[in-house]
Structure formats: C-alpha cells, structure tokens
N, C-alpha and C. Protein backbone atom coordinates (compact mmCIF):
# COMPACT_ATOMS: atom_id res chain seq x y z
N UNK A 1 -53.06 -73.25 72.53
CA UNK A 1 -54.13 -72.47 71.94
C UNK A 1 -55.33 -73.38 71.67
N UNK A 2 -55.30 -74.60 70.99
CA UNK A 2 -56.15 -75.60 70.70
C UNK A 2 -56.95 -76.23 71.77
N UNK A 3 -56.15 -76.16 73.43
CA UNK A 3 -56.62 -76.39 74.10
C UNK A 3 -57.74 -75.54 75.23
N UNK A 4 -56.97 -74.40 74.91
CA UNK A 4 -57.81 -72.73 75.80
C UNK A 4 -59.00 -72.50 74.36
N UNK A 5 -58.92 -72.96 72.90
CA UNK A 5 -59.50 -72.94 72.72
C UNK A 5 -61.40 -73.72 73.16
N UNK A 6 -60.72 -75.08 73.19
CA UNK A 6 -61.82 -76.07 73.56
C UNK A 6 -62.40 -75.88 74.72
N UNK A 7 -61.86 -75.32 75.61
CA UNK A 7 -62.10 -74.93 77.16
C UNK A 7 -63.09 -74.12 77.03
N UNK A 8 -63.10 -73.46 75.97
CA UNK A 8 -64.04 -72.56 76.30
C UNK A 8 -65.56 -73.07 75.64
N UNK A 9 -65.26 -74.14 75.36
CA UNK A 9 -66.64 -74.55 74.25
C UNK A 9 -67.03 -75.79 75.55
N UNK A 10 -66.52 -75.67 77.02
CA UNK A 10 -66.72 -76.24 77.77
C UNK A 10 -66.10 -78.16 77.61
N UNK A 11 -64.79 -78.36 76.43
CA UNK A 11 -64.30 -79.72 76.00
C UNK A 11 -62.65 -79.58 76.54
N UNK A 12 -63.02 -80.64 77.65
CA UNK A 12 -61.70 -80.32 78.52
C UNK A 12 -60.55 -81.55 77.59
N UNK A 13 -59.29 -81.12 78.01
CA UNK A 13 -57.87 -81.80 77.24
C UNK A 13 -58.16 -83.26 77.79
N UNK A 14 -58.73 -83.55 78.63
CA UNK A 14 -59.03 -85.27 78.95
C UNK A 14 -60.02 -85.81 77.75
N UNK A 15 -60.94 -85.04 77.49
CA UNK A 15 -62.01 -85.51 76.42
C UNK A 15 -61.06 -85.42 74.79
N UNK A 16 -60.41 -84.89 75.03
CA UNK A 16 -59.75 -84.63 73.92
C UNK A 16 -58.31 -85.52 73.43
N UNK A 17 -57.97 -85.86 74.68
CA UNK A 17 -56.78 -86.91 74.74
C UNK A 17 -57.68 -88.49 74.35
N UNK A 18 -59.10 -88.88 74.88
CA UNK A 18 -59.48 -89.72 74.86
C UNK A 18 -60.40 -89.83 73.65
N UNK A 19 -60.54 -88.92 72.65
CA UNK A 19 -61.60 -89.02 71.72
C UNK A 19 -60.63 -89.52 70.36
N UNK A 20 -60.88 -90.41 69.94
CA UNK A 20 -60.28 -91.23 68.14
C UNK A 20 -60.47 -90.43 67.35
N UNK A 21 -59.66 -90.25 67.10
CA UNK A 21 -59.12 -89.51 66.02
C UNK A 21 -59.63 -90.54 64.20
N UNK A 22 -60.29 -89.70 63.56
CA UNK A 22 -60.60 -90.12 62.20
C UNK A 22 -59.55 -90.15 61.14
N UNK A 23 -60.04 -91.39 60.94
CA UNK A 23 -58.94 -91.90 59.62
C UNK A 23 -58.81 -90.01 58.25
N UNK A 24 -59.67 -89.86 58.45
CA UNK A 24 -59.52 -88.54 57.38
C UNK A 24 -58.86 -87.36 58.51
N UNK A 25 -58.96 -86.91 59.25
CA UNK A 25 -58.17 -86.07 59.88
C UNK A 25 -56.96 -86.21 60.44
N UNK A 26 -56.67 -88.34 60.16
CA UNK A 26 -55.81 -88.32 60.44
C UNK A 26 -54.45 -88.34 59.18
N UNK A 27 -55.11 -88.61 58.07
CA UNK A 27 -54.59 -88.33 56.83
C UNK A 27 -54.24 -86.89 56.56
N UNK A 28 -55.42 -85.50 57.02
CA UNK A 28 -55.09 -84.78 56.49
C UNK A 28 -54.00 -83.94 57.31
N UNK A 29 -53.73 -84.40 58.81
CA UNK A 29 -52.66 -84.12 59.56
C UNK A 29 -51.61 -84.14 59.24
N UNK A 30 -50.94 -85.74 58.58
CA UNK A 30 -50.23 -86.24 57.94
C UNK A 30 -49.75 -85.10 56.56
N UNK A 31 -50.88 -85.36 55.78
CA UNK A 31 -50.10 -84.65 54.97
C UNK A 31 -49.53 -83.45 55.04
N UNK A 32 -50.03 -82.54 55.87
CA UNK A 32 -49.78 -81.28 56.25
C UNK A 32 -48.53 -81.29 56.67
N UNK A 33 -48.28 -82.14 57.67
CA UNK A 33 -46.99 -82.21 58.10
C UNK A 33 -45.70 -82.29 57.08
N UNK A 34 -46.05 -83.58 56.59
CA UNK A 34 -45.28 -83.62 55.42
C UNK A 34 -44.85 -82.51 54.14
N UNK A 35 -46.18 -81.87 53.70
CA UNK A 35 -46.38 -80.76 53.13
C UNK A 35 -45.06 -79.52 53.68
N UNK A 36 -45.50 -79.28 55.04
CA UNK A 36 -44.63 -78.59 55.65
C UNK A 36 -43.19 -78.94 55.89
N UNK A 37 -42.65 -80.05 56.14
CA UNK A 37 -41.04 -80.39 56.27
C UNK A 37 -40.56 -80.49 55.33
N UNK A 38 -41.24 -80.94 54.06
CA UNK A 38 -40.75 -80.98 52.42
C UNK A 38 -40.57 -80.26 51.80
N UNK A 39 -41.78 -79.36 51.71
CA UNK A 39 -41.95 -78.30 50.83
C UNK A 39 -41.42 -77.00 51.06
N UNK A 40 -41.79 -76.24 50.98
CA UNK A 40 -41.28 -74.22 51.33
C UNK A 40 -42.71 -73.83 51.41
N UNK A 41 -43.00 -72.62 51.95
CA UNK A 41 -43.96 -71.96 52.33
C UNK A 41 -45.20 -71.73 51.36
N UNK A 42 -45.01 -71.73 50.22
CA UNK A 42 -46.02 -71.75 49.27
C UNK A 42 -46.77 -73.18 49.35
N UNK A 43 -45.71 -74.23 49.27
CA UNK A 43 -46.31 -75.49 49.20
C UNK A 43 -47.18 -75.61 50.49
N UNK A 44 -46.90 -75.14 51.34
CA UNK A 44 -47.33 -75.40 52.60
C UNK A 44 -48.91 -74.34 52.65
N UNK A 45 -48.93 -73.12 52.02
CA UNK A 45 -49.89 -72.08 51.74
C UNK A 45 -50.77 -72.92 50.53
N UNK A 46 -50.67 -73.81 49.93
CA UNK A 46 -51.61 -74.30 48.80
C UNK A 46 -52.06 -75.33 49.70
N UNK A 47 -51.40 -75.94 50.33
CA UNK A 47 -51.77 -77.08 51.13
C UNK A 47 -53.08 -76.92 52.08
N UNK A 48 -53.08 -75.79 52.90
CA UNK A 48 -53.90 -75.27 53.95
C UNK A 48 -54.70 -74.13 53.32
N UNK A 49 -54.60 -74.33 51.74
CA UNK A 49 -55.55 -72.96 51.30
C UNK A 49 -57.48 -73.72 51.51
N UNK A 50 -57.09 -74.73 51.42
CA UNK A 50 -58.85 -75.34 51.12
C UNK A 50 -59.77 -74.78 52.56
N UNK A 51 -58.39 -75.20 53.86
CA UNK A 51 -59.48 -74.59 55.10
C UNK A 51 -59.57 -73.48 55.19
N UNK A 52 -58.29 -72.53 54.93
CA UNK A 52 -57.89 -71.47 55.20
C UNK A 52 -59.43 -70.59 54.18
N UNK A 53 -59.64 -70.56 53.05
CA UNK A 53 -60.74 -70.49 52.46
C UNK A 53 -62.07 -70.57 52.38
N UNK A 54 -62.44 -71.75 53.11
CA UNK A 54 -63.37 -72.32 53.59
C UNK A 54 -63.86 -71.59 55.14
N UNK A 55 -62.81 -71.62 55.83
CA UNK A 55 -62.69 -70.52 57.05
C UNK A 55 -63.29 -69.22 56.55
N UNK A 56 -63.06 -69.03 55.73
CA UNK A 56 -62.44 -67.36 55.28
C UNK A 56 -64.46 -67.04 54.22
N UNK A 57 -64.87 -67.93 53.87
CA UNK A 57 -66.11 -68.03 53.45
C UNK A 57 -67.21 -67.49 54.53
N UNK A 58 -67.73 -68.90 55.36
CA UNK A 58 -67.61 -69.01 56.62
C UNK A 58 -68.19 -67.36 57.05
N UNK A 59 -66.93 -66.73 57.49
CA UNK A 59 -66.42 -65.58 58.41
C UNK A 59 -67.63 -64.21 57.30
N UNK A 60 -66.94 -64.52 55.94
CA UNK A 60 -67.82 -63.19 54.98
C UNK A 60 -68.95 -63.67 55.38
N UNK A 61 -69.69 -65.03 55.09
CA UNK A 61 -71.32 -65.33 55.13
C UNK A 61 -71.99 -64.46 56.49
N UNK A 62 -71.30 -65.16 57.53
CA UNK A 62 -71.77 -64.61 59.04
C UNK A 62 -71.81 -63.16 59.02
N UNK A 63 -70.81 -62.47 58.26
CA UNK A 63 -71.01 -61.07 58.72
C UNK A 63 -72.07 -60.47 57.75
N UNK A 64 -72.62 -60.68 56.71
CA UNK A 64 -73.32 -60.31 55.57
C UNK A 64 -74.50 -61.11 56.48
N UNK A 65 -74.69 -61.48 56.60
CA UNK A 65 -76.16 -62.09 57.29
C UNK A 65 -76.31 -60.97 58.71
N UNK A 66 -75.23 -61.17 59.36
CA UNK A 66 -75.84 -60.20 60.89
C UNK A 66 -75.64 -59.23 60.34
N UNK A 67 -75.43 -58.02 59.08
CA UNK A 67 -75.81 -56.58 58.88
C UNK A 67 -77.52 -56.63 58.09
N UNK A 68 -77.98 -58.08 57.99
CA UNK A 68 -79.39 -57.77 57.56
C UNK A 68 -80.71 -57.28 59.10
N UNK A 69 -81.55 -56.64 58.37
CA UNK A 69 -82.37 -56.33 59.89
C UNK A 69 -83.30 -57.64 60.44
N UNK A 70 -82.94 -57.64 61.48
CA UNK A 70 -83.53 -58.71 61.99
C UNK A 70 -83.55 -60.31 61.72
N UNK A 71 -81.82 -60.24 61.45
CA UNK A 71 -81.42 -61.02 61.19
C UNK A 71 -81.00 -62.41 62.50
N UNK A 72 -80.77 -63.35 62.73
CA UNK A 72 -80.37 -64.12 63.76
C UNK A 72 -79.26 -64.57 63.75
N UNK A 73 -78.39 -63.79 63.03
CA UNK A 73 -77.03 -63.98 62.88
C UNK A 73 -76.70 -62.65 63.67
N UNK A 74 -75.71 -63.01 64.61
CA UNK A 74 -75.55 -61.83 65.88
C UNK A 74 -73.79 -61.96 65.59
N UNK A 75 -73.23 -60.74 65.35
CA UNK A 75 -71.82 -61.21 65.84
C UNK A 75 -71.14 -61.06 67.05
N UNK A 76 -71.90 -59.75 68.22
CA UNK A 76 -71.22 -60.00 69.12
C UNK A 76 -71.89 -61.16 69.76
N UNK A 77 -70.83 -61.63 70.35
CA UNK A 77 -71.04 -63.03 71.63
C UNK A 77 -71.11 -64.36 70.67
N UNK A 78 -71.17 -63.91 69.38
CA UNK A 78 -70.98 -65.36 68.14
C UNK A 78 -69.82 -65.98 68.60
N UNK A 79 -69.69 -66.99 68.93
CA UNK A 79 -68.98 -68.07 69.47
C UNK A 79 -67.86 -68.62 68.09
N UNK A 80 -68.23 -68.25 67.22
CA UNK A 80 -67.59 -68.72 65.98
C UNK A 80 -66.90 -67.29 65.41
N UNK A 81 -66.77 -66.15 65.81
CA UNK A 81 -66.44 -64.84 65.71
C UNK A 81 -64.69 -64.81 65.93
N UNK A 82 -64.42 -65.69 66.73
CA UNK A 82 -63.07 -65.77 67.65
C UNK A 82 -61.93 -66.44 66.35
C-alpha cells in the first residue's frame, strides 16, 4: 500500500529503498512497534492517536475550506483526499 501509494506521487520503491531514514522517524517506528508487541490495542490506539488526530484535523480543515465560495481548496482531484 505504502508503495502504490508513493507511485502515484510519481516516488518509485528504488527512491525509497535509497532515501535515510531520520533519526526521529526512526525512533517513532520503533516505538510503535514496540508499543504494538507489548501492549494490547488501546496501548497501541494511544500510541498512534497523535497522527491518527493530526490526520484527522488535516482532513476537517480541507473540507471546511473547499465548501467556502471561491475557495482554492478543491477536493475533487485533492491529492491529499485519498
């Protein structure tokens, strides 16, 4: 999915195999993981609430902006809609 995702933003799995990975994404991978084999599903739902939220912000802003008139927030063909 991560990868048919990127494909379409034209970032093929070679650019992606070859790009370094950040000390903070690579921490927050980590913990997730961990989060997840340790914990139970809640722990794992508090864990991923910050993006999951943040996502979820995001998604309300965009749509409250493209119902204003003449707005430049478009949702069909919004690339960030998906």
């Amino acid at each position: 999915m991560h990868e048919s995702y990127c494909l379409s933003w034209d970032i093929h799995p070679a650019a992606l195999l070859s790009t370094e990975e950040s000390a903070a994404t690579t921490a927050y991978g980590a913990y997730i993981l961990d989060v997840g084999t340790k914990g139970d599903a809640l722990d794992l739902l508090v864990a991923l609430a910050a993006c999951l939220l943040g996502y979820g912000e995001v998604g309300l802003w965009l749509r409250s902006e493209a119902e204003k008139p003449d707005s430049w927030v478009k949702l069909e063909s919004n690339p960030y809609r998906k």
